[in-house]
PDB file of N, CA and C in Angstrom:
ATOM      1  N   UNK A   1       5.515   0.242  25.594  1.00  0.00           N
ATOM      2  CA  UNK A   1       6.529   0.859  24.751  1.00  0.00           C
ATOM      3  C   UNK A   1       6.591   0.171  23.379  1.00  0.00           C
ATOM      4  N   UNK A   2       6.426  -1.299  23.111  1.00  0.00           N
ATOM      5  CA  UNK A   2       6.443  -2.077  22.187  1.00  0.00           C
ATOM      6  C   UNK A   2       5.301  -1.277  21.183  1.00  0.00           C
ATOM      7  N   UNK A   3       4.403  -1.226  21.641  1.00  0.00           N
ATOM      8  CA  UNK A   3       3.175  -0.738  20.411  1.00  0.00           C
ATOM      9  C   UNK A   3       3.312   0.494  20.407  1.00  0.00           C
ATOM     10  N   UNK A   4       4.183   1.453  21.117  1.00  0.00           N
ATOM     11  CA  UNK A   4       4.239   2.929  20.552  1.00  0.00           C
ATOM     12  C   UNK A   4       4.986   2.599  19.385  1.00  0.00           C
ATOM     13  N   UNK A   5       6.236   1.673  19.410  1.00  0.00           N
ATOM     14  CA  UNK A   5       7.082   1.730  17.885  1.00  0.00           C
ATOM     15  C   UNK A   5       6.396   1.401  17.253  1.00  0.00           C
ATOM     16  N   UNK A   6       5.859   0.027  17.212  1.00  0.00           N
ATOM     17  CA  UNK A   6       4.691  -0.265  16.610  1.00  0.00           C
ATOM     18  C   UNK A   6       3.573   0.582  15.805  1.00  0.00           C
ATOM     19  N   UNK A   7       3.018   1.363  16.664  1.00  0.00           N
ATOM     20  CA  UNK A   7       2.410   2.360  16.014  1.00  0.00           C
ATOM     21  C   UNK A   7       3.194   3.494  15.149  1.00  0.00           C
ATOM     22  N   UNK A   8       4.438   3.698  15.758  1.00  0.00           N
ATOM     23  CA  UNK A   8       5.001   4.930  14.867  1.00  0.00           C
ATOM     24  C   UNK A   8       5.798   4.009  13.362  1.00  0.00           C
ATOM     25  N   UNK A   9       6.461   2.971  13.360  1.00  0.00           N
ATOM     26  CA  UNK A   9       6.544   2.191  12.374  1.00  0.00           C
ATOM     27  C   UNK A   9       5.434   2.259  11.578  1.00  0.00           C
ATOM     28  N   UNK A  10       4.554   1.465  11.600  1.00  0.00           N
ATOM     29  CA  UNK A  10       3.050   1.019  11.137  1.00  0.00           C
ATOM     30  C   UNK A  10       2.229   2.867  10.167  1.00  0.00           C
ATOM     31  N   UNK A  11       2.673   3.907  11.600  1.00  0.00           N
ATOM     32  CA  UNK A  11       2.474   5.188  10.727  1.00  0.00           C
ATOM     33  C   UNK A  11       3.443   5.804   9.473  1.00  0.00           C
ATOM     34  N   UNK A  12       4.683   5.421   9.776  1.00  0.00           N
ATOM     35  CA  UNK A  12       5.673   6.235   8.941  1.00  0.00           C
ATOM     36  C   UNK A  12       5.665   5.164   7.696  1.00  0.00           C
ATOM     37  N   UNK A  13       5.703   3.716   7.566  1.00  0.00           N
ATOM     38  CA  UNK A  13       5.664   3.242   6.538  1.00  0.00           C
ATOM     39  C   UNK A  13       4.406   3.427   5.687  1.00  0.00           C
ATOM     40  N   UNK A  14       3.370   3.627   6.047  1.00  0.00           N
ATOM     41  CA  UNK A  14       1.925   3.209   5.860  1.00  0.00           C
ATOM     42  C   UNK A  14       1.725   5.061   5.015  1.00  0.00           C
ATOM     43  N   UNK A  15       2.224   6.088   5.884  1.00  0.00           N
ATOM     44  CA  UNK A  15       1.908   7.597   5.010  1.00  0.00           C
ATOM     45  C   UNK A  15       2.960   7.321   3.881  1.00  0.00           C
ATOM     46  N   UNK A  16       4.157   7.142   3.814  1.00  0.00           N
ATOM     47  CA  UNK A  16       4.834   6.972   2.964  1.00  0.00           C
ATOM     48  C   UNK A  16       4.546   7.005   1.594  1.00  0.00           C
ATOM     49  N   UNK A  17       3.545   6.198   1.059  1.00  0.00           N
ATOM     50  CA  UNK A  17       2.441   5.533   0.439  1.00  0.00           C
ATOM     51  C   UNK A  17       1.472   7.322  -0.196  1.00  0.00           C
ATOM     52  N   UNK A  18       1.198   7.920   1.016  1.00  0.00           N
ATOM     53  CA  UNK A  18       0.352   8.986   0.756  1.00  0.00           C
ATOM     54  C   UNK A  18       1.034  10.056  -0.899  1.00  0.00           C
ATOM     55  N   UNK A  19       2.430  10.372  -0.290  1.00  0.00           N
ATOM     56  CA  UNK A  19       2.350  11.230  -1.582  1.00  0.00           C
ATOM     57  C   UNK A  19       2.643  10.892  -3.054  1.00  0.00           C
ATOM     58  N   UNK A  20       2.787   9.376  -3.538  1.00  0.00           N
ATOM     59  CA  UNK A  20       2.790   8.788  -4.548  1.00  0.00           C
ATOM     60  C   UNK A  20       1.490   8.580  -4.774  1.00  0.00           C
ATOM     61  N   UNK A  21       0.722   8.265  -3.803  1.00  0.00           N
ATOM     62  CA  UNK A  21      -0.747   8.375  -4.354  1.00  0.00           C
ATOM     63  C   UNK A  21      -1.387   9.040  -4.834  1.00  0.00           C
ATOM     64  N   UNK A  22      -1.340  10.542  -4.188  1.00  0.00           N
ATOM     65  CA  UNK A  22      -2.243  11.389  -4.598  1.00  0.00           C
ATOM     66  C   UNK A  22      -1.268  11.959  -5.818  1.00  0.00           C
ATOM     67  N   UNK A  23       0.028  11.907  -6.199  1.00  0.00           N
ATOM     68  CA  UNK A  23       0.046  12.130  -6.954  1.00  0.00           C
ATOM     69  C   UNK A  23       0.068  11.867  -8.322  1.00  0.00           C
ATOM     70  N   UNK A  24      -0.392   9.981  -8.187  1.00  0.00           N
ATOM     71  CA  UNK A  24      -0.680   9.387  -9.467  1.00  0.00           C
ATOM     72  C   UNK A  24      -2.090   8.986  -9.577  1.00  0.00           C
ATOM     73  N   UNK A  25      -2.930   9.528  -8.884  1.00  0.00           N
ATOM     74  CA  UNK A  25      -4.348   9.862  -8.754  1.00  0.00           C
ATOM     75  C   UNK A  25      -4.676  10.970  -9.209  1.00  0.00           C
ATOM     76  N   UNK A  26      -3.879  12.036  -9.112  1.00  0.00           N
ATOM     77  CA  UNK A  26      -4.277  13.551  -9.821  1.00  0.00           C
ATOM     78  C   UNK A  26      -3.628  13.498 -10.936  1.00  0.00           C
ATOM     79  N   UNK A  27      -2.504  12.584 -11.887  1.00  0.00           N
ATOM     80  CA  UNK A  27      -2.070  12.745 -12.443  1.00  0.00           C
ATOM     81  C   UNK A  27      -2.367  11.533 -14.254  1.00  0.00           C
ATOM     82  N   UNK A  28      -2.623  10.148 -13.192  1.00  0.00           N
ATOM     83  CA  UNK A  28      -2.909   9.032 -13.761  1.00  0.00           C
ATOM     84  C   UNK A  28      -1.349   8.694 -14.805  1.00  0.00           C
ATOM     85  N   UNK A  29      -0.188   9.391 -14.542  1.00  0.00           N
ATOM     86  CA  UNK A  29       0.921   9.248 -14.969  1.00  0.00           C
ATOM     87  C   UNK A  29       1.394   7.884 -14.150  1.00  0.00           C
ATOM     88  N   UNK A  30       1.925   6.705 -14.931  1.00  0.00           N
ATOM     89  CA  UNK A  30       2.085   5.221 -14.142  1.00  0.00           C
ATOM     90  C   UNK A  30       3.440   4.978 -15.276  1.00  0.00           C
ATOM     91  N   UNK A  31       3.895   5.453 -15.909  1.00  0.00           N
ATOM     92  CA  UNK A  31       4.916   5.434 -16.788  1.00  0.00           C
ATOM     93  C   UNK A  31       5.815   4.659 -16.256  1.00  0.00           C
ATOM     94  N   UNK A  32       7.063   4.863 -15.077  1.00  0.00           N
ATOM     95  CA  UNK A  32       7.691   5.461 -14.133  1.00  0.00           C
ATOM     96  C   UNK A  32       7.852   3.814 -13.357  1.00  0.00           C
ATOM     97  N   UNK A  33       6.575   3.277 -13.293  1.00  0.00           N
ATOM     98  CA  UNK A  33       6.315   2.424 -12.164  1.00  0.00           C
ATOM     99  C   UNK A  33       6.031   1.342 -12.436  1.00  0.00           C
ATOM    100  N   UNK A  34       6.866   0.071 -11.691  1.00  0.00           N
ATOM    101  CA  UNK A  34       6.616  -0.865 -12.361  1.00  0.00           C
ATOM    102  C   UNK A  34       5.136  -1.710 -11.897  1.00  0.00           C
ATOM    103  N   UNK A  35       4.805  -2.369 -13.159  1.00  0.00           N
ATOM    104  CA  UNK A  35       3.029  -3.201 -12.861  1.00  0.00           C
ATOM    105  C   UNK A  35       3.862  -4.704 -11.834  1.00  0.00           C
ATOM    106  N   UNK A  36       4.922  -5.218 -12.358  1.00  0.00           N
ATOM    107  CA  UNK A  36       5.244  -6.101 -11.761  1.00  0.00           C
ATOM    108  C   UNK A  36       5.501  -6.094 -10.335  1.00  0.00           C
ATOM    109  N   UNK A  37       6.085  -4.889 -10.059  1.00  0.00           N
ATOM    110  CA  UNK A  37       6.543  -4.648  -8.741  1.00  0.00           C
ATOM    111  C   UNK A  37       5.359  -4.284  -7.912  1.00  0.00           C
ATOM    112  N   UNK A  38       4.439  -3.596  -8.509  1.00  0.00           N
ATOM    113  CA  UNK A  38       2.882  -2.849  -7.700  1.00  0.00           C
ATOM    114  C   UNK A  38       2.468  -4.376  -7.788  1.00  0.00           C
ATOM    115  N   UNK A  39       2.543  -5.304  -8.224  1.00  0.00           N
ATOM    116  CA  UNK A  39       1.829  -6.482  -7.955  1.00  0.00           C
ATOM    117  C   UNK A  39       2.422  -7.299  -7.100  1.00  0.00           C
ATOM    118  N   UNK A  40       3.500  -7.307  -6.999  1.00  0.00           N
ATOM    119  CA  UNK A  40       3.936  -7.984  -5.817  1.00  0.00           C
ATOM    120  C   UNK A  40       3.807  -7.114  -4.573  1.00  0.00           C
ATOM    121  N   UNK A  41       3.718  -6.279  -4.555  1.00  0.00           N
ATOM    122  CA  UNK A  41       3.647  -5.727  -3.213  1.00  0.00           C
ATOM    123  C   UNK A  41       2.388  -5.391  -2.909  1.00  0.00           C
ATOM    124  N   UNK A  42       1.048  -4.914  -3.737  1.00  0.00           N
ATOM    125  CA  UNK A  42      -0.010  -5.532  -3.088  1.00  0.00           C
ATOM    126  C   UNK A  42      -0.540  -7.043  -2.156  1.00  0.00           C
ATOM    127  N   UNK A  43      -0.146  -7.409  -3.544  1.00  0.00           N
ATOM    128  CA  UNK A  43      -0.063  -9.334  -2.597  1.00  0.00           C
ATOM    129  C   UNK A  43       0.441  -9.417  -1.477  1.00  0.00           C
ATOM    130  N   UNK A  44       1.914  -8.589  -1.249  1.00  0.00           N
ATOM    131  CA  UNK A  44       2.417  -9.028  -0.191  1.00  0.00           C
ATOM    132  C   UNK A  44       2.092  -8.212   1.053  1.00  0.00           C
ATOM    133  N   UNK A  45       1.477  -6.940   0.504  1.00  0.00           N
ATOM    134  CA  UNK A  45       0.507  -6.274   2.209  1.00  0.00           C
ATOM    135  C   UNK A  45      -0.546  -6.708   2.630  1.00  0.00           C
ATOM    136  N   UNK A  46      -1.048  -7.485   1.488  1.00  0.00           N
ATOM    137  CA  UNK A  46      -2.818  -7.958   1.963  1.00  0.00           C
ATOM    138  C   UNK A  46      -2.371  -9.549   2.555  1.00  0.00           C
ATOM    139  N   UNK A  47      -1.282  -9.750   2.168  1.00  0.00           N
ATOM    140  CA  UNK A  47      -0.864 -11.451   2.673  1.00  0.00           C
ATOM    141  C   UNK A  47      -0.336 -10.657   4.950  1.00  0.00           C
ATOM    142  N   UNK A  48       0.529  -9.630   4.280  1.00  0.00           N
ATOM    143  CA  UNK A  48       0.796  -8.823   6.182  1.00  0.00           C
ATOM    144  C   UNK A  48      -0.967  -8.436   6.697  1.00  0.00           C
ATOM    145  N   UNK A  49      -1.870  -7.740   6.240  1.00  0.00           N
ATOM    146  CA  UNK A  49      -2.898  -7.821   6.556  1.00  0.00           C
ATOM    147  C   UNK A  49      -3.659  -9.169   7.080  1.00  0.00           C
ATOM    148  N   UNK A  50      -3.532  -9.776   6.460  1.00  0.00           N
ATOM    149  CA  UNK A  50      -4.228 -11.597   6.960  1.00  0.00           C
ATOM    150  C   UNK A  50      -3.348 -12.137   7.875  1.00  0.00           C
ATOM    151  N   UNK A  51      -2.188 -11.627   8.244  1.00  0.00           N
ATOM    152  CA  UNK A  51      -1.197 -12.563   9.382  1.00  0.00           C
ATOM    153  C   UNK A  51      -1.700 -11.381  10.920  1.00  0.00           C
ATOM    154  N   UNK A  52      -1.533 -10.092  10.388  1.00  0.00           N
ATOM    155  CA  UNK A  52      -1.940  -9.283  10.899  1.00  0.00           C
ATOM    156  C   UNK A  52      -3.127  -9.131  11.653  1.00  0.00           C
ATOM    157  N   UNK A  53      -4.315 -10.317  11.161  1.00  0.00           N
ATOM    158  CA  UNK A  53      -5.195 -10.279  11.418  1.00  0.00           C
ATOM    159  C   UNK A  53      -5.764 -11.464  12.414  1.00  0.00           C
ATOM    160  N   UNK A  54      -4.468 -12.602  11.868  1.00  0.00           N
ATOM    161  CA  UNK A  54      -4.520 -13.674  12.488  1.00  0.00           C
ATOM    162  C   UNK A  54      -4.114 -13.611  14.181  1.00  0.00           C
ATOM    163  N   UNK A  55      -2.277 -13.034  14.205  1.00  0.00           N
ATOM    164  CA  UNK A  55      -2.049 -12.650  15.235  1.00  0.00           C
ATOM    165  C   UNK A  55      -2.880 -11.548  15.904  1.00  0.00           C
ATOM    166  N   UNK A  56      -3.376 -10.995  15.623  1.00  0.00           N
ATOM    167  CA  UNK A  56      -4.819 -10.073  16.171  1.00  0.00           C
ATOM    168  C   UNK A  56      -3.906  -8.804  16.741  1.00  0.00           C
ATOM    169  N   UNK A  57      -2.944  -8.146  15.886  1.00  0.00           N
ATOM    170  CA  UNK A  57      -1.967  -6.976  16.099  1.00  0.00           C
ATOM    171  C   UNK A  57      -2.238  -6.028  15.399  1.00  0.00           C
ATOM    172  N   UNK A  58      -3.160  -5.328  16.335  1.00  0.00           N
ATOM    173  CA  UNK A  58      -3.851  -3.895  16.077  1.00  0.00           C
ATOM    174  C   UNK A  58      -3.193  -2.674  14.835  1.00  0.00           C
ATOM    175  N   UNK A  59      -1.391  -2.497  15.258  1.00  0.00           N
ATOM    176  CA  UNK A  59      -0.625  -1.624  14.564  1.00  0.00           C
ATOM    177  C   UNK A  59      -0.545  -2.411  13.277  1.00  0.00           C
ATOM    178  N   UNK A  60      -0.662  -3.519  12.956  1.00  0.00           N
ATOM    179  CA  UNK A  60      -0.171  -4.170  12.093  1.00  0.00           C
ATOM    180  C   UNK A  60      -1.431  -4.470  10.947  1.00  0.00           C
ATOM    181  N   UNK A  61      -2.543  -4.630  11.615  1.00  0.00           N
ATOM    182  CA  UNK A  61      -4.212  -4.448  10.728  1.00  0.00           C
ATOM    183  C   UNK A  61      -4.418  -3.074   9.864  1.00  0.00           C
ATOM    184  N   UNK A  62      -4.422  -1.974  10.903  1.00  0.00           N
ATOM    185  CA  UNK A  62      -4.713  -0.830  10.918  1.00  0.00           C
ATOM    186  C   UNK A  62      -3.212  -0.180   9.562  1.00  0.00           C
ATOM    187  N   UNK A  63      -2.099  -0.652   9.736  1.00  0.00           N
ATOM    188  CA  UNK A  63      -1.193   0.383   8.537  1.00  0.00           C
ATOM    189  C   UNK A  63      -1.165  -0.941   7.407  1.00  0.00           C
ATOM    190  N   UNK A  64      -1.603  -1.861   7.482  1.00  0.00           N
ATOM    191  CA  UNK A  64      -1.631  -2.694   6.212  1.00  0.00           C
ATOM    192  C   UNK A  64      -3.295  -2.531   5.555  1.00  0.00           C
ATOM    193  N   UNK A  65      -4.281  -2.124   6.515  1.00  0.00           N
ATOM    194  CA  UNK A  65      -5.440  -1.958   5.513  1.00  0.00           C
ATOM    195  C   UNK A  65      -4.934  -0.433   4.658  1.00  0.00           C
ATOM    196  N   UNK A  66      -4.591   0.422   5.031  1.00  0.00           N
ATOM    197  CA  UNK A  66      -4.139   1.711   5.101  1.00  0.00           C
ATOM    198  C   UNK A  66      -3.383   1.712   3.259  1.00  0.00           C
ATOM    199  N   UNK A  67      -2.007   1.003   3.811  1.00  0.00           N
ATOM    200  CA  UNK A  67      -1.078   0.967   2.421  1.00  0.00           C
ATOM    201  C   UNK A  67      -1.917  -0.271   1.758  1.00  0.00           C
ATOM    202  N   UNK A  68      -2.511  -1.098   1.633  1.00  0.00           N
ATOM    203  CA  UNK A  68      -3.590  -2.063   0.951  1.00  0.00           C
ATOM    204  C   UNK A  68      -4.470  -1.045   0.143  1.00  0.00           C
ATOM    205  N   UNK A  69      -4.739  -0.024   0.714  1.00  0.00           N
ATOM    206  CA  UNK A  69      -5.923   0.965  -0.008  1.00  0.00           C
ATOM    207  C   UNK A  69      -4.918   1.845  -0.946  1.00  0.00           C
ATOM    208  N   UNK A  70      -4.261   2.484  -0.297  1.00  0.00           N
ATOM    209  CA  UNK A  70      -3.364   3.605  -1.365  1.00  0.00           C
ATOM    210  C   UNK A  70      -2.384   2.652  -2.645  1.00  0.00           C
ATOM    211  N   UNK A  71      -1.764   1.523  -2.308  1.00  0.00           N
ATOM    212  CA  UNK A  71      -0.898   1.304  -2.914  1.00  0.00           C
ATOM    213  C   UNK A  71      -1.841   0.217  -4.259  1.00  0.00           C
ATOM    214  N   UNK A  72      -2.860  -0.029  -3.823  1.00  0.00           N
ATOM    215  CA  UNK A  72      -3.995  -1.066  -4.904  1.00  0.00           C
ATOM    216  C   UNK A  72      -4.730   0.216  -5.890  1.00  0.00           C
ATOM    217  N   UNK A  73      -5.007   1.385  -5.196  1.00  0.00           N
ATOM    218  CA  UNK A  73      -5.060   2.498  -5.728  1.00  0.00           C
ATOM    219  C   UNK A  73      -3.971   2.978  -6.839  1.00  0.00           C
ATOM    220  N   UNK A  74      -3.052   2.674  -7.302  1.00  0.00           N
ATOM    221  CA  UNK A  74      -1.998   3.230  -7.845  1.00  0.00           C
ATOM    222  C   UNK A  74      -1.873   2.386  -8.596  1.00  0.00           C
ATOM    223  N   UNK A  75      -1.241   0.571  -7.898  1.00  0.00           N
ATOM    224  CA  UNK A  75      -1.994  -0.474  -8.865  1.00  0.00           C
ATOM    225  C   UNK A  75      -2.992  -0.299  -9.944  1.00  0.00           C
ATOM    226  N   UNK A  76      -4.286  -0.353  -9.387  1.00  0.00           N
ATOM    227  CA  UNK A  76      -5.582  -0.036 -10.109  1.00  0.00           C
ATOM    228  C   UNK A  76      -4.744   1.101 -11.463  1.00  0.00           C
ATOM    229  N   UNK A  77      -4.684   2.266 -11.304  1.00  0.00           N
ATOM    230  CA  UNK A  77      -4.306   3.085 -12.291  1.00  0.00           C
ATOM    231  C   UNK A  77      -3.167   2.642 -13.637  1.00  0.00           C
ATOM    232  N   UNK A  78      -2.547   1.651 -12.970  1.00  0.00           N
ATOM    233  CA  UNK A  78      -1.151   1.142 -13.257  1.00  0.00           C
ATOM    234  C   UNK A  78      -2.167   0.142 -14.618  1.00  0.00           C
ATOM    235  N   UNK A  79      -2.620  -0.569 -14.363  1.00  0.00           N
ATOM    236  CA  UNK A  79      -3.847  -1.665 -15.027  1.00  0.00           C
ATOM    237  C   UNK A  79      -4.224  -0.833 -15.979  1.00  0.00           C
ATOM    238  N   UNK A  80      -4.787   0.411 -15.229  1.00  0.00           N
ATOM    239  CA  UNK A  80      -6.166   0.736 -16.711  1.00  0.00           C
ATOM    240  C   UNK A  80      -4.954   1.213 -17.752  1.00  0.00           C
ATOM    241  N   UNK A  81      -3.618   1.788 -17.025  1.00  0.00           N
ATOM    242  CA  UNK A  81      -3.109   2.617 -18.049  1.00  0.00           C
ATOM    243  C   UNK A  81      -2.205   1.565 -19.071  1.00  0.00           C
ATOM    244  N   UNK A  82      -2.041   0.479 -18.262  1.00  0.00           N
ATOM    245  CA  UNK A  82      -1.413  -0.280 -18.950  1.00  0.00           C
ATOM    246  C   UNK A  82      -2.041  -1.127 -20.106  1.00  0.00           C
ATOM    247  N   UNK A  83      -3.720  -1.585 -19.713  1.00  0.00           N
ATOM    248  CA  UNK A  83      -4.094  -1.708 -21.064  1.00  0.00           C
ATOM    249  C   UNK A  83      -4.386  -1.344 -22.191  1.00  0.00           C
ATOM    250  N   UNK A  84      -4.542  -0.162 -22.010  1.00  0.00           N
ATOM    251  CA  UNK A  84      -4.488   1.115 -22.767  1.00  0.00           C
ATOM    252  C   UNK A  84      -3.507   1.059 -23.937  1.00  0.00           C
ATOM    253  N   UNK A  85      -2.736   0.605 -23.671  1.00  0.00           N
ATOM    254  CA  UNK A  85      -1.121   0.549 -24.752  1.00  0.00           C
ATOM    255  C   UNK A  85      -1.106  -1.015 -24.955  1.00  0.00           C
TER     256      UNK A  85
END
């Protein structure tokens, strides 16, 4: 029962992520969003990814590589647009 929440946690936080992505991927609009804040919270999923990885907790690998990809994705955009100006 523990890793069904697990898994449904790990899913609902981790899509969350999905429709800010695609829509500052189709849009490259980063106005809105802060670089400071997208930087701390990359750091701090890839830091849950490495504990995640340590304790060897499947739900916890699997939705931190997940939001690690979409939310460094948005990051990334956040960078180019920000040097830009």
């Amino acid at each position: 029962m523990t890793n069904y929440i697990g898994y449904l946690a790990a899913f609902l936080t981790t899509f969350s992520f999905l429709p800010q992505a695609l829509k500052t991927i189709k849009t490259k609009n980063t106005d809105s969003i802060s670089l400071l804040m997208y930087l701390m919270f990359v750091s701090g999923v890839f830091m849950w990814l490495l504990y995640g990885i340590i304790i060897k907790d499947i739900p916890l690998i699997l939705a931190n590589i997940i939001t690690f990809i979409l939310s460094s994705s948005i990051l990334l955009i956040k960078l180019k647009n920000f040097r830009k100006k």
